[in-house]
C-alpha atoms as a PDB file:
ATOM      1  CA  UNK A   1     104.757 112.500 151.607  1.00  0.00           C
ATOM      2  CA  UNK A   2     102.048 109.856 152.075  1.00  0.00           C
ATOM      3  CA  UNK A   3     102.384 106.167 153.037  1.00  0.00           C
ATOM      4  CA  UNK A   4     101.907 105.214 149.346  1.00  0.00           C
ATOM      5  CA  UNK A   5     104.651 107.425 148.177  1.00  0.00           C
ATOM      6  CA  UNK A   6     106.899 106.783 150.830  1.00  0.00           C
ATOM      7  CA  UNK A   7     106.368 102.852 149.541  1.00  0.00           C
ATOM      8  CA  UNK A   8     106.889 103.840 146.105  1.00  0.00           C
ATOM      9  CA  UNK A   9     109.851 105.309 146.725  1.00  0.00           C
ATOM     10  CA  UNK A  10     111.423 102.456 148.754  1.00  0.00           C
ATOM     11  CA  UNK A  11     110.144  99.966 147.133  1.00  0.00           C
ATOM     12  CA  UNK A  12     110.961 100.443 143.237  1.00  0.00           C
ATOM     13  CA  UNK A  13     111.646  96.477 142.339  1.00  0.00           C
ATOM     14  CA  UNK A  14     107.683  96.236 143.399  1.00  0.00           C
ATOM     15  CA  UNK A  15     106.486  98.645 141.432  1.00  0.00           C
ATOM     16  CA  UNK A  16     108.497  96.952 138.427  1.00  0.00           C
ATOM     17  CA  UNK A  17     106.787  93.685 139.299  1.00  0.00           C
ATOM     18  CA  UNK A  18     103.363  94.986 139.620  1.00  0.00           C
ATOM     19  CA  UNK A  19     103.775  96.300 136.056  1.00  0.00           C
ATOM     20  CA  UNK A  20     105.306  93.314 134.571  1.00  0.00           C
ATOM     21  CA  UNK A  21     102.103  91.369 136.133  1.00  0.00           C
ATOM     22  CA  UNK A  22      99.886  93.603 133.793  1.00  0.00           C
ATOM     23  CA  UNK A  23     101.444  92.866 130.535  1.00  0.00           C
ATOM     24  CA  UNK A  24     102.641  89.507 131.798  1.00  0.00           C
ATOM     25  CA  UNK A  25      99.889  87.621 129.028  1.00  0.00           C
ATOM     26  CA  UNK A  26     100.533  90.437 126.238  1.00  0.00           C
ATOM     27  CA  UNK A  27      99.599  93.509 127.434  1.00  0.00           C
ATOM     28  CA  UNK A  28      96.681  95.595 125.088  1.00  0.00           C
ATOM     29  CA  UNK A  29      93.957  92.561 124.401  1.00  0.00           C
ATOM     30  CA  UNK A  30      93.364  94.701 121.327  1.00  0.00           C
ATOM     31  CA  UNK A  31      96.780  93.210 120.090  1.00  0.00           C
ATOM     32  CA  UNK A  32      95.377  89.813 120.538  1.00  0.00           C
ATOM     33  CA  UNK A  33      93.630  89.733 117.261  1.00  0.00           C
ATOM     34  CA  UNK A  34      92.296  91.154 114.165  1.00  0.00           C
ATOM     35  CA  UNK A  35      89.019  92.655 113.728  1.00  0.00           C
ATOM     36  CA  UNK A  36      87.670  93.067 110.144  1.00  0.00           C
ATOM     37  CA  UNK A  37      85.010  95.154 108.875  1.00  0.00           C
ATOM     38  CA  UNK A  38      82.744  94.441 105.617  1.00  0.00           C
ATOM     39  CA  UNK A  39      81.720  96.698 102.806  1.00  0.00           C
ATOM     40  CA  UNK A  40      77.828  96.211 103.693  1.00  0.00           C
ATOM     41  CA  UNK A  41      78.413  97.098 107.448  1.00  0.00           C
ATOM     42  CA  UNK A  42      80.478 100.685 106.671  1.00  0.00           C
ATOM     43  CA  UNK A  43      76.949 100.827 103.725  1.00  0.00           C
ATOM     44  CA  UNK A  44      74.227 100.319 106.487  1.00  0.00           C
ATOM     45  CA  UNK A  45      76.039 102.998 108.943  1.00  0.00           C
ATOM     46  CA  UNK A  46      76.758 105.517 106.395  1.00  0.00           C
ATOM     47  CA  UNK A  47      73.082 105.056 104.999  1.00  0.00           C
ATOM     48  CA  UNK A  48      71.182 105.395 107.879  1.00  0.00           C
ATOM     49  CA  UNK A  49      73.626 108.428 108.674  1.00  0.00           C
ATOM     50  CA  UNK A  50      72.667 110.095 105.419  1.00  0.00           C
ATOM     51  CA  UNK A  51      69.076 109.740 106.005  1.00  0.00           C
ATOM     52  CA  UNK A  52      68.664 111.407 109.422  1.00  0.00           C
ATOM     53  CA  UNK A  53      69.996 114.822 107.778  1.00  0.00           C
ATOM     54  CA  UNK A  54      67.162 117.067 106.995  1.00  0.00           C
ATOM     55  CA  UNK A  55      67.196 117.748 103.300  1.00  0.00           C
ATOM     56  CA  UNK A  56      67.508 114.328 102.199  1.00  0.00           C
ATOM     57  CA  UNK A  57      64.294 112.792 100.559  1.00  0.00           C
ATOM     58  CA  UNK A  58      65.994 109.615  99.624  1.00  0.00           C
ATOM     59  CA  UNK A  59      69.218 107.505  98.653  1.00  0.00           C
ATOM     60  CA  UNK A  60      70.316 106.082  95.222  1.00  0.00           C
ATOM     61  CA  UNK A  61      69.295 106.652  91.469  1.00  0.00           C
ATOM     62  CA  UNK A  62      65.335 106.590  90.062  1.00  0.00           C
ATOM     63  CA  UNK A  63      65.978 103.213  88.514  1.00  0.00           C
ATOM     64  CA  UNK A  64      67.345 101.629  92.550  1.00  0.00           C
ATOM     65  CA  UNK A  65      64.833 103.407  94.167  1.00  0.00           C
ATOM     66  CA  UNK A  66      62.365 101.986  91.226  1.00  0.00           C
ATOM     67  CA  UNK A  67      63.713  98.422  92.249  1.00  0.00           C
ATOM     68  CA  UNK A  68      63.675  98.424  95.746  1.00  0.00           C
ATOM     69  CA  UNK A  69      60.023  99.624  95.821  1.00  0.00           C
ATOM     70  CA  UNK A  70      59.349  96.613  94.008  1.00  0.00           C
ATOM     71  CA  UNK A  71      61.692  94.571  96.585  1.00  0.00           C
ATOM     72  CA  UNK A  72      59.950  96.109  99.311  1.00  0.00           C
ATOM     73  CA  UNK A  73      56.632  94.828  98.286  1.00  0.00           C
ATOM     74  CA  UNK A  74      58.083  90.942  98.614  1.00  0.00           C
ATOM     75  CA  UNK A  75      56.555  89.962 101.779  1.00  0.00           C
ATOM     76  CA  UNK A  76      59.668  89.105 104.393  1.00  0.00           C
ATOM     77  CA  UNK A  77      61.847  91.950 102.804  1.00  0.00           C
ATOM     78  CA  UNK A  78      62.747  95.616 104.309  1.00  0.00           C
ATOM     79  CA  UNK A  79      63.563  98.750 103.284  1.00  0.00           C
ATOM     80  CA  UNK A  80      67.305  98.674 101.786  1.00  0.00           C
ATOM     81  CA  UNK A  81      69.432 100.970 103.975  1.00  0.00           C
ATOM     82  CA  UNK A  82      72.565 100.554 101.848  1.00  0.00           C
ATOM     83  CA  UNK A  83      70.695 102.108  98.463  1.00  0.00           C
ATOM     84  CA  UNK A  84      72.695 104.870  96.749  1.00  0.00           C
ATOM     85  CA  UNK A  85      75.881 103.971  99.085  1.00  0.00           C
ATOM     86  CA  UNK A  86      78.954 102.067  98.436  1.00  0.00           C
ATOM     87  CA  UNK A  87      82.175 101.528 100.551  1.00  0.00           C
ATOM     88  CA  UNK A  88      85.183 100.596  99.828  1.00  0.00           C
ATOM     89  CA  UNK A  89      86.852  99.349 102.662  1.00  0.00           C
ATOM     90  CA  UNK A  90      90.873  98.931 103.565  1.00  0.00           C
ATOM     91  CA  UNK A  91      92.405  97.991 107.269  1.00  0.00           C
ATOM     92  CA  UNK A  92      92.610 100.898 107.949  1.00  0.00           C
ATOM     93  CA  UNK A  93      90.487 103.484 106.317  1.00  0.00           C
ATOM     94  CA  UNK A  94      87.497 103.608 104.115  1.00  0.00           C
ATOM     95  CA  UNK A  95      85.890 105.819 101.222  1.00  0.00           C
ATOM     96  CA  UNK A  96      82.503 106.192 100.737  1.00  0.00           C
ATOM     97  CA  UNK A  97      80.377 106.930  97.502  1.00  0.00           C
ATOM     98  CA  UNK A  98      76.591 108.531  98.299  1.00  0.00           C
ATOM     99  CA  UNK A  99      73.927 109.308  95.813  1.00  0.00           C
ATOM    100  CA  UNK A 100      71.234 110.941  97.370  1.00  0.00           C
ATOM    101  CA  UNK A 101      68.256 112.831  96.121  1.00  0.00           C
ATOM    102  CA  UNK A 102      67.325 116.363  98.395  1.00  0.00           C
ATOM    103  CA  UNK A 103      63.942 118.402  98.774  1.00  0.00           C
ATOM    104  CA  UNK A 104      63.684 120.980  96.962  1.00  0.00           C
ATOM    105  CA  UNK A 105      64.241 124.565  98.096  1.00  0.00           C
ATOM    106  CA  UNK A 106      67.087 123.122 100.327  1.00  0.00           C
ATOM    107  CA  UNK A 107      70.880 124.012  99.791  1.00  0.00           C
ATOM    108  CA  UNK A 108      72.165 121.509  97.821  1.00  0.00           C
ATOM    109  CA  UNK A 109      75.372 122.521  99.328  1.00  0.00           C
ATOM    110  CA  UNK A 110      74.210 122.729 103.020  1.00  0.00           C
ATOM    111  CA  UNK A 111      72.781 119.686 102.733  1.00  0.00           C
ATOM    112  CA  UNK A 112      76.128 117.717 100.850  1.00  0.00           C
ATOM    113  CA  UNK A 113      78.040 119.465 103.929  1.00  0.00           C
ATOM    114  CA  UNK A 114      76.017 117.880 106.336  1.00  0.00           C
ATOM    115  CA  UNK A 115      75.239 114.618 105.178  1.00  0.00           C
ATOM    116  CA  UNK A 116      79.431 114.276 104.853  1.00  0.00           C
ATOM    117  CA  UNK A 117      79.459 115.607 108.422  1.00  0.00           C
ATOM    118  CA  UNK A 118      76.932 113.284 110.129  1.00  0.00           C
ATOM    119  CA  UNK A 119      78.407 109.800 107.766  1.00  0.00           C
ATOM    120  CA  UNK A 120      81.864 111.197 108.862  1.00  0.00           C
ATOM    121  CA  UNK A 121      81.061 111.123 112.798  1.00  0.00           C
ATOM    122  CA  UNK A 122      78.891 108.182 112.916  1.00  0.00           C
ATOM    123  CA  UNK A 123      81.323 105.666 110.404  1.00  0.00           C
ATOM    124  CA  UNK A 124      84.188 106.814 112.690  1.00  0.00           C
ATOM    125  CA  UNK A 125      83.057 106.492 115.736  1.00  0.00           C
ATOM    126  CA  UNK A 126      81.470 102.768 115.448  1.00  0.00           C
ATOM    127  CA  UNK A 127      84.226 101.408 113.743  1.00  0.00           C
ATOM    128  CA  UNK A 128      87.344 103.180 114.623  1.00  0.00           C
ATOM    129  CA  UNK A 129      88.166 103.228 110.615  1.00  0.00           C
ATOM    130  CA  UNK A 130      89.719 107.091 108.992  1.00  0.00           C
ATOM    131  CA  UNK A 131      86.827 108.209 106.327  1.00  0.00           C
ATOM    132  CA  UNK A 132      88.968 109.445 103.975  1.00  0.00           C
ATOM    133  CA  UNK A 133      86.600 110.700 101.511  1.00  0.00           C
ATOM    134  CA  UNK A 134      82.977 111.153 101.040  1.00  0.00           C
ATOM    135  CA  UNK A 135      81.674 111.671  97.437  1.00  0.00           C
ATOM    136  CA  UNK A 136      78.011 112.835  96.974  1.00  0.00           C
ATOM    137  CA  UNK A 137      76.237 113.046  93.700  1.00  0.00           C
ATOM    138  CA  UNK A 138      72.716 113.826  93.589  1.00  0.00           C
ATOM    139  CA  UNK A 139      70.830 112.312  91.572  1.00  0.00           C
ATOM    140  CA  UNK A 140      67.586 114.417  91.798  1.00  0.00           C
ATOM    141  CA  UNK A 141      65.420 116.765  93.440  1.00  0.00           C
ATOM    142  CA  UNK A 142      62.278 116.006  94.831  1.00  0.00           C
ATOM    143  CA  UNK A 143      59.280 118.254  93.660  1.00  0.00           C
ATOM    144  CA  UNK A 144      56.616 119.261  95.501  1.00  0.00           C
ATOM    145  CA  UNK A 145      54.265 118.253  93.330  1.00  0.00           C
ATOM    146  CA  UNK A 146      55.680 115.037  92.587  1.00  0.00           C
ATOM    147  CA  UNK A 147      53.805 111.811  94.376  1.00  0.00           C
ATOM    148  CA  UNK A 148      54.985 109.751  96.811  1.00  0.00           C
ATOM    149  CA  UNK A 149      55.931 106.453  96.217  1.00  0.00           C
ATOM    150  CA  UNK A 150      53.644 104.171  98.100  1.00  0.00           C
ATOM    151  CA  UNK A 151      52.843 100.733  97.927  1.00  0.00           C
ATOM    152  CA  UNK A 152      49.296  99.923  96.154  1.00  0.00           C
ATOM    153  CA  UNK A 153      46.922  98.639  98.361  1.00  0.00           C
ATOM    154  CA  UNK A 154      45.607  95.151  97.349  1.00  0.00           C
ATOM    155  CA  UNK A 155      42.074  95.196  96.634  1.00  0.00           C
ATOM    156  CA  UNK A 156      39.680  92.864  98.042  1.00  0.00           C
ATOM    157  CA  UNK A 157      36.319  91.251  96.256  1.00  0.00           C
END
């Protein structure tokens, strides 16, 4: 036996009063408060979570995507990450609703799979909140052929 647990042994009232020191001003801080978590915070995570999975050529309907290009021209405004995502949001738990549109020639299933995996991991693990559900609908698929949506450049005379 070691000095430390010969002490331990001997000493029992001590060890009681070294624990009651530790809880002495309510134990867990984490107990000391609430912490509450908007809608548009569990959006932005789950959005940029959606986007990083191969597979996914963009979030939200033709007619959002139609507006935010527009938005995005505004000078002072940014790319929306919460288009084609809304949360709903309890104490507890959260549900999310995704609308994405995929490449073609991808697995539309592969690709709902993953995107569920990858919002699933990254909502959980940066707010401590149970995704209970994840509910994809795609909207479209993106054709090769099809252009790309890019700004028009002003022209100068």
């Amino acid at each position: 036996m070691t000095d430390t647990e010969q002490n331990r042994t001997q000493n029992p009232e001590e060890t009681v009063a070294s624990s009651r020191r530790t809880t002495k001003r309510g134990g867990d801080p984490s107990g000391r408060g609430r912490t509450t978590i908007a809608d548009g915070v569990v959006e932005k995570i789950a959005g940029m979570a959606a986007r990083d999975v191969v597979g996914v050529y963009a979030m939200g309907s033709g007619i959002s995507r139609t507006f935010g290009a527009v938005k995005e021209r505004v000078p002072g405004t940014s790319k929306s990450v919460t288009r084609g995502v809304k949360a709903e949001v309890g104490e507890v738990q959260t549900a999310l609703n995704l609308e994405i549109v995929v490449d073609y020639g991808v697995s539309i299933a592969d690709v709902a799979r993953a995107v569920r995996e990858n919002v699933i991991a990254a909502v959980e693990r940066m707010t401590g909140l149970e995704v209970v559900e994840v509910n994809i609908a795609v909207s479209d698929v993106k054709l090769p052929e099809e252009e790309e949506e890019e700004p028009e450049q002003p022209r100068i005379q």
